[in-house]
Protein backbone atom coordinates (compact mmCIF):
# COMPACT_ATOMS: atom_id res chain seq x y z
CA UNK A 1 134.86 81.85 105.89
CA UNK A 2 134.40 78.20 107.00
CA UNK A 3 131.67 76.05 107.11
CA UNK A 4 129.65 75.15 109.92
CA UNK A 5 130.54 72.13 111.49
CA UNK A 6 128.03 69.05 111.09
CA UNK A 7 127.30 68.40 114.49
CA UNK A 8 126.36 72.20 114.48
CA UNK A 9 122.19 72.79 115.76
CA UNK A 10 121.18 74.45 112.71
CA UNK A 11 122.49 71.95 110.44
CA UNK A 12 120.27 69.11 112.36
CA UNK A 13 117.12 67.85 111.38
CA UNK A 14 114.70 66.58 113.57
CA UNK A 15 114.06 62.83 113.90
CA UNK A 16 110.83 61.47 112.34
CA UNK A 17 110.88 64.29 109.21
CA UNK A 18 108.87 66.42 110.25
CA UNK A 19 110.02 70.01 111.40
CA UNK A 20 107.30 71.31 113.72
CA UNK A 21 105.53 69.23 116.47
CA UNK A 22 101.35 68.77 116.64
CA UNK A 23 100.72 71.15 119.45
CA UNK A 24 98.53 68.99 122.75
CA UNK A 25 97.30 70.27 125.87
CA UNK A 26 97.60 69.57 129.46
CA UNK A 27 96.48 65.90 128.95
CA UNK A 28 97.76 65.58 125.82
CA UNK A 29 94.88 66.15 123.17
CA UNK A 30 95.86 67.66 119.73
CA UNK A 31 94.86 71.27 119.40
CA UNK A 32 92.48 72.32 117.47
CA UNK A 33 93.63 75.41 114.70
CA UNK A 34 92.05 78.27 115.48
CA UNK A 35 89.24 79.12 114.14
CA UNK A 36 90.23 82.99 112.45
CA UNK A 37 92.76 81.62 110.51
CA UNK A 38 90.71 80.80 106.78
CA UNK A 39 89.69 84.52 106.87
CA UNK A 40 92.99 85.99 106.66
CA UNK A 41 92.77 85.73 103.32
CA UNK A 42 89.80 86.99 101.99
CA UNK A 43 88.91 90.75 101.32
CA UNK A 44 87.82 92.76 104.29
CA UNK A 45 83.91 92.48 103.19
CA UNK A 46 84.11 88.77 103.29
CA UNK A 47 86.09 88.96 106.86
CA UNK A 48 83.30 91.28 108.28
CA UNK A 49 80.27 88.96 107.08
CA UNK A 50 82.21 85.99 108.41
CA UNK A 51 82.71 88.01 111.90
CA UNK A 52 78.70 88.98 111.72
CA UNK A 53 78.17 92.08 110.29
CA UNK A 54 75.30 92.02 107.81
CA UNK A 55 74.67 95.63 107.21
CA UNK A 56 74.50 95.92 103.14
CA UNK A 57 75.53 99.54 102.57
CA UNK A 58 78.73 98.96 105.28
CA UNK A 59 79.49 96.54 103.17
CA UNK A 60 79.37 98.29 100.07
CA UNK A 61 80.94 101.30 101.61
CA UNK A 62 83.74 98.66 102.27
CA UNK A 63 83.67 97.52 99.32
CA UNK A 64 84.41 100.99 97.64
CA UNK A 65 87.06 101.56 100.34
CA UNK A 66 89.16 98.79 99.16
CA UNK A 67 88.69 99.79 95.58
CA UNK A 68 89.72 103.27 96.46
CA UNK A 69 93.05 102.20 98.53
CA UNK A 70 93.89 100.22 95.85
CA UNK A 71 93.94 102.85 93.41
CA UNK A 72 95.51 105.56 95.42
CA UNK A 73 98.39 102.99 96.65
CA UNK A 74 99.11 101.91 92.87
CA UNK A 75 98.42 105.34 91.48
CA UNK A 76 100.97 106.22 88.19
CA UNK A 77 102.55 109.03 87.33
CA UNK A 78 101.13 111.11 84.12
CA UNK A 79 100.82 114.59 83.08
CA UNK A 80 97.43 116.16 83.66
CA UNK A 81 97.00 117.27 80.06
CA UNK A 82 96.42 113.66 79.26
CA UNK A 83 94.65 112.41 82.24
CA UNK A 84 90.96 112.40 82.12
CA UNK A 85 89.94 110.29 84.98
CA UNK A 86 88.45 111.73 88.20
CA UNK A 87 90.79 113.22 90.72
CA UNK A 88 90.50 112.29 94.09
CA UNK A 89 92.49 113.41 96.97
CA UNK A 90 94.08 111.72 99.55
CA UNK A 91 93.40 113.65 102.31
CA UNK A 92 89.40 113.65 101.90
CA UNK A 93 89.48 109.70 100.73
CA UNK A 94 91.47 109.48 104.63
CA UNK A 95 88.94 111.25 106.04
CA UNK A 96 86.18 108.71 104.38
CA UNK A 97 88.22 105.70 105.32
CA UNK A 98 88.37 106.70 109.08
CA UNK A 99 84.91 107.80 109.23
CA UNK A 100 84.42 104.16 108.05
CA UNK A 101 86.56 101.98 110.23
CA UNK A 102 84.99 104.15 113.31
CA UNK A 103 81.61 102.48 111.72
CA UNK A 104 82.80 99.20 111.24
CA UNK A 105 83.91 99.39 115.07
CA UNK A 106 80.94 100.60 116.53
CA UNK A 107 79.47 97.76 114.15
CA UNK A 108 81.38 94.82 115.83
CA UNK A 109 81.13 96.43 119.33
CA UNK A 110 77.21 95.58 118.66
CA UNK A 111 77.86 92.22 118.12
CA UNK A 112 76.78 89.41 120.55
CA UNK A 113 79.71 88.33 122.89
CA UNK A 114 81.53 85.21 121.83
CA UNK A 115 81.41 82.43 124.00
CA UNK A 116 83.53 79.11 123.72
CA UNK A 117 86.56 78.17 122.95
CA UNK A 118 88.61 80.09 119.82
């Protein structure tokens, strides 16, 4: 196999040091970041208070969702003689977790329009 060659794109650096360019508009004005981007992070309760949604026991209910996937996603292995935690199922936990995203739709359909620029 041989090596690329050095005048080769992809071995190339762009002038200046810096590898992606500011993004501008029309008449050349830095863009601003949008503004979802510091909740892609955070937990889906914290996403839906920073979207608007104040409703405490959707919110809790979301809450307990999360805790719930998580469990069910990272569930181990063991024999049922020596497990003595509650069994849940899968199918009626799916049937929760739809019956709450269909709330927290109808919850952000409620929501004021936004207006401006994102």
């Amino acid at each position: 196999m041989t090596p690329w060659p050095s005048s080769s794109p992809r071995n190339e650096r762009p002038s200046g040091g810096s590898q992606r360019e500011t993004p501008r508009d029309a008449q050349g004005q830095i863009q601003s970041q949008p503004t979802y981007k510091p909740i892609d992070k955070r937990v889906l309760e914290e996403r839906l208070v920073a979207l608007g949604i104040t409703d405490k026991q959707l919110l809790s209910d979301t809450s307990a969702f999360r805790e719930m996937r998580a469990a069910l996603v990272h569930e181990k292995a063991r024999p049922s003689s020596k497990d003595t935690s509650v069994n849940y199922t899968a199918q009626d936990e799916a049937a929760k977790a739809i019956a709450l995203m269909e709330r927290v739709e109808s919850a952000l359909r409620a929501l004021p329009p936004v207006t401006g620029r994102i």
